[in-house]
Protein backbone atom coordinates (compact mmCIF):
# COMPACT_ATOMS: atom_id res chain seq x y z
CA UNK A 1 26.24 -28.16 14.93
CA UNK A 2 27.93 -24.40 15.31
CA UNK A 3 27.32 -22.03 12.07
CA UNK A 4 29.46 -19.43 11.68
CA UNK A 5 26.36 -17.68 10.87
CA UNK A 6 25.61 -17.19 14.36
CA UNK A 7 28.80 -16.10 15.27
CA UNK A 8 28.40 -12.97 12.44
CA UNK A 9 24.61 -12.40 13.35
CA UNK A 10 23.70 -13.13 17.16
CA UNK A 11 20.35 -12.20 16.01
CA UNK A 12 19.90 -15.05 14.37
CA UNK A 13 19.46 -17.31 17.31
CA UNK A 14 15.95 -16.26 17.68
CA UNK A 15 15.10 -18.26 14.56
CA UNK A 16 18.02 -20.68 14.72
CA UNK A 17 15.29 -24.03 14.72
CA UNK A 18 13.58 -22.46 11.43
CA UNK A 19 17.15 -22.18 9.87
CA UNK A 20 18.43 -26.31 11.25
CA UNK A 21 14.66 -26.50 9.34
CA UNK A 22 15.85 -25.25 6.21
CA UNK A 23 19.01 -27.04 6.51
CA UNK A 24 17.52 -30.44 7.06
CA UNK A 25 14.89 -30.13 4.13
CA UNK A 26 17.61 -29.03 2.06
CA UNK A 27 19.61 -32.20 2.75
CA UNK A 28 16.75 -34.12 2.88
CA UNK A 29 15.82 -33.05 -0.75
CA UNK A 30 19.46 -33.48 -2.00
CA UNK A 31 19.71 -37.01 -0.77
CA UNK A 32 16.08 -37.77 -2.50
CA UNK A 33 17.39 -36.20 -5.64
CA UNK A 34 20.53 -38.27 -5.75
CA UNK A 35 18.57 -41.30 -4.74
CA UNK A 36 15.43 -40.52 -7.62
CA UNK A 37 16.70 -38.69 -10.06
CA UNK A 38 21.01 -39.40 -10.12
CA UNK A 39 21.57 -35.33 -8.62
CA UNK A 40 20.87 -31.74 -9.09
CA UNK A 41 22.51 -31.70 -12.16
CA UNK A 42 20.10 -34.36 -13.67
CA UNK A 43 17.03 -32.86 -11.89
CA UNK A 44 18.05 -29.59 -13.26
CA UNK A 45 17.52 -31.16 -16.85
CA UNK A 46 14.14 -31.96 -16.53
CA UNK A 47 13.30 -30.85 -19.97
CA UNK A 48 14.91 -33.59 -21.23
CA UNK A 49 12.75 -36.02 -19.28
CA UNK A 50 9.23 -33.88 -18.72
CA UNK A 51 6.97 -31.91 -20.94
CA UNK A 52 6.47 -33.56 -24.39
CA UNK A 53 9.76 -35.61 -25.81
CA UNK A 54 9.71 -37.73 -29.18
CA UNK A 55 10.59 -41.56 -28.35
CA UNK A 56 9.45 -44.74 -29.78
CA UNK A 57 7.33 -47.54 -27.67
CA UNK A 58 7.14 -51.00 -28.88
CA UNK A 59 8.61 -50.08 -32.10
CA UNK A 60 5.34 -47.36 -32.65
CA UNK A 61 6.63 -43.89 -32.98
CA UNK A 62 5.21 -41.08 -30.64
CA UNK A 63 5.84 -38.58 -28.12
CA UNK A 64 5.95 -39.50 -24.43
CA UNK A 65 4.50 -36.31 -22.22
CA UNK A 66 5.90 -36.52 -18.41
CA UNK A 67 4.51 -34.01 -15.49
CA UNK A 68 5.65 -34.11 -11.74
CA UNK A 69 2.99 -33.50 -9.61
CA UNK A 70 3.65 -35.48 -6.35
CA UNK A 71 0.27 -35.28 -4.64
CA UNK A 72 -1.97 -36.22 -7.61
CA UNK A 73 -4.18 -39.32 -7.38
CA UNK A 74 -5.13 -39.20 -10.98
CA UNK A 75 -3.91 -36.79 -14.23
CA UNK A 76 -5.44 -36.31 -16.91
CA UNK A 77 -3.68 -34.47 -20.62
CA UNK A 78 -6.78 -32.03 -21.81
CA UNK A 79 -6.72 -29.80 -24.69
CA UNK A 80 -8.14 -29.13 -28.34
CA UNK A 81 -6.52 -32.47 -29.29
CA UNK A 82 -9.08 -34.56 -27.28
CA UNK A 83 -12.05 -31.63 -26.96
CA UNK A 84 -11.10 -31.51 -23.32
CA UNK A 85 -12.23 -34.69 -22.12
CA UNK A 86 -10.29 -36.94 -19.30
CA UNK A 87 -9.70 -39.44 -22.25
CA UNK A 88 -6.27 -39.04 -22.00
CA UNK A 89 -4.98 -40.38 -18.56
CA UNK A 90 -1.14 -40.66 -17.62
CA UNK A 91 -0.16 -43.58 -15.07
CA UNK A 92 2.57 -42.89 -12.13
CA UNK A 93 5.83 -43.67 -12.58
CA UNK A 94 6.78 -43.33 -8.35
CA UNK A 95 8.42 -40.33 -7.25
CA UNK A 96 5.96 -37.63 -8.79
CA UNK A 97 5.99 -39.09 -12.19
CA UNK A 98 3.57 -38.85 -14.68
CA UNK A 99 3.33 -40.68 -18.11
CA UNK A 100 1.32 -41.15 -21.04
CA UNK A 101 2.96 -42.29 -24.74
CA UNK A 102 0.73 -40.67 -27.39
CA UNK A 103 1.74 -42.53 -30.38
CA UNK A 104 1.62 -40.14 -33.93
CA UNK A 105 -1.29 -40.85 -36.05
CA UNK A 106 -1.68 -43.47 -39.03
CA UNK A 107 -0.01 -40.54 -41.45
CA UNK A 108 3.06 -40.26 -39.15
CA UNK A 109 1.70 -36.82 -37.60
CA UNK A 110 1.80 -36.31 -33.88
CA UNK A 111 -1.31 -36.74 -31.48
CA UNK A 112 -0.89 -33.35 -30.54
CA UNK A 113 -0.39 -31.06 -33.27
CA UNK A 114 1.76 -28.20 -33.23
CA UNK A 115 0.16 -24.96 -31.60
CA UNK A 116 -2.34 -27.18 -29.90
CA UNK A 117 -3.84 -26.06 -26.54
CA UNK A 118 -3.74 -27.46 -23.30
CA UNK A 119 -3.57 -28.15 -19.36
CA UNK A 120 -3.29 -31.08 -16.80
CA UNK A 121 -6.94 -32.32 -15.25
CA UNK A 122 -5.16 -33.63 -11.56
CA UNK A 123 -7.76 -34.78 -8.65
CA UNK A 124 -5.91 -33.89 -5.56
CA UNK A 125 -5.78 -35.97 -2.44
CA UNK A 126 -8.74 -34.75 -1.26
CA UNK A 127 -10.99 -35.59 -4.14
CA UNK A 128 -11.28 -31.85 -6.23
CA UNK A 129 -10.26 -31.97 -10.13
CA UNK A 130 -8.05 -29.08 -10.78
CA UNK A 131 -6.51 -27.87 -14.44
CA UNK A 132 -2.91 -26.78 -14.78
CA UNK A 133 -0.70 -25.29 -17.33
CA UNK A 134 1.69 -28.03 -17.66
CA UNK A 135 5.00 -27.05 -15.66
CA UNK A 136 7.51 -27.66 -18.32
CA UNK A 137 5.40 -26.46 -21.34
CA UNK A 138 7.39 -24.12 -23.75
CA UNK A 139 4.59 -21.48 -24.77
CA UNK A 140 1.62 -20.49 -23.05
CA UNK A 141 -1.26 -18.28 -24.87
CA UNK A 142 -4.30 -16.38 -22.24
CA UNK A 143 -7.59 -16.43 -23.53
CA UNK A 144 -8.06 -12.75 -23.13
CA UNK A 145 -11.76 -13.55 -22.48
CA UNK A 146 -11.55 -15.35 -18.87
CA UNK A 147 -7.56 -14.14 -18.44
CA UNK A 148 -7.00 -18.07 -17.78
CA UNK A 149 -3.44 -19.54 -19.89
CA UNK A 150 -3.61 -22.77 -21.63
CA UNK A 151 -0.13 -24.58 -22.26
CA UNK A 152 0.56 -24.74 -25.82
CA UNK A 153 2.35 -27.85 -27.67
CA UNK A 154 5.35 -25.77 -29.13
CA UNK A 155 6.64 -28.50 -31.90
CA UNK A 156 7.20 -26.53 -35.08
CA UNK A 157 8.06 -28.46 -38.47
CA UNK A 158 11.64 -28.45 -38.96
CA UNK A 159 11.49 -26.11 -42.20
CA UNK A 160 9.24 -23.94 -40.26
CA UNK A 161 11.87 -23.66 -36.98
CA UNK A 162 14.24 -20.66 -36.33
CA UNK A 163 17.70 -21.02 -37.52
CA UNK A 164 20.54 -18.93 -35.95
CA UNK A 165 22.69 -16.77 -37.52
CA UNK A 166 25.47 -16.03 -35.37
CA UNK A 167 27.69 -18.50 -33.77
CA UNK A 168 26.85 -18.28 -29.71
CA UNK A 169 29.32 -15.49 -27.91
CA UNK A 170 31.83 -17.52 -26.10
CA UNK A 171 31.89 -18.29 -21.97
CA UNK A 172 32.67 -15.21 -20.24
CA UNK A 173 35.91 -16.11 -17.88
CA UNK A 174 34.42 -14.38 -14.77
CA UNK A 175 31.03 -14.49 -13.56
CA UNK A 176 28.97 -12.02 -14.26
CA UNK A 177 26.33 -10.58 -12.11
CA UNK A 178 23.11 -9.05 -13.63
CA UNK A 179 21.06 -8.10 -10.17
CA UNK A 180 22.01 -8.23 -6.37
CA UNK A 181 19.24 -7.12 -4.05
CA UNK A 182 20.07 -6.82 -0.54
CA UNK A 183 17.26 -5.94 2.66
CA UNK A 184 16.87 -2.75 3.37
């Protein structure tokens, strides 16, 4: 395959089998996405899928917490909620997929509370238990004593959540650019 690329930059022929590289993992990754996930468009929604989402299982009321973390042999949700303890364990779903339903409490109030603390506990292939601020967590807060970030379960009350003023400013009809950066 000829890239016009080549044809602008002659330098580029040095590296041309790191660039076919690129190429292939790209379409690779596209074809995996289409086949897993139903495109880039649907991948690129993953908040609607990961992090912590409200749902119902078996008729019980809860929130079902998703993480992607492709390697992991075994994940664990820690936080204030549980006293940090790997009693909380999420089961694969294929394809990077993490799950665990946390069902809401006997008063109808979530598992997880609002503004509660926490991380991922995920033993690696080779056997090490590492902690992680969840990837698609909405707030994180550093404990200004060992610098480290715990994710934090953003899920105000509805009386207690912002409401907007203004309507949103309408589509621009050109695209706008904010920053370019070229090499130097």
């Amino acid at each position: 395959m000829a890239l016009k690329i080549f044809e602008l930059d002659p330098s580029l022929e040095s590296v041309s089998g790191q660039i076919f590289d690129r190429i292939n993992g790209y379409k690779w990754w596209k074809e995996e996405l289409v086949k897993q996930e139903g495109g880039i468009e649907q991948f690129a929604e993953g908040y609607k899928t990961f992090g912590f989402n409200r749902g119902e299982k078996d008729n019980v009321k809860g929130a079902f917490f998703r993480e992607w973390l492709p390697n992991a042999k075994q994940v664990f949700l820690i936080g204030e909620f549980n006293k940090w303890e790997n009693t909380t364990a999420l089961t694969s779903e294929g394809f990077g997929r993490w799950v665990v339903f946390l069902p809401d409490k006997e008063d109808g109030t979530p598992m997880v509370p609002h503004k509660c603390q926490l991380k991922v506990r995920v033993e690696t292939p080779e056997g090490q238990m590492i902690e992680r601020v969840p990837a698609w967590t909405k707030l994180a807060w550093q404990d200004h004593t060992t610098n480290l970030f715990n994710g934090v379960n953003w899920e105000p009350a509805k009386e207690d959540q912002y409401t907007f003023v203004h309507k949103r400013p309408l589509n621009p009809d050109n695209l706008k650019i904010y920053e370019a950066l070229s090499q130097l």
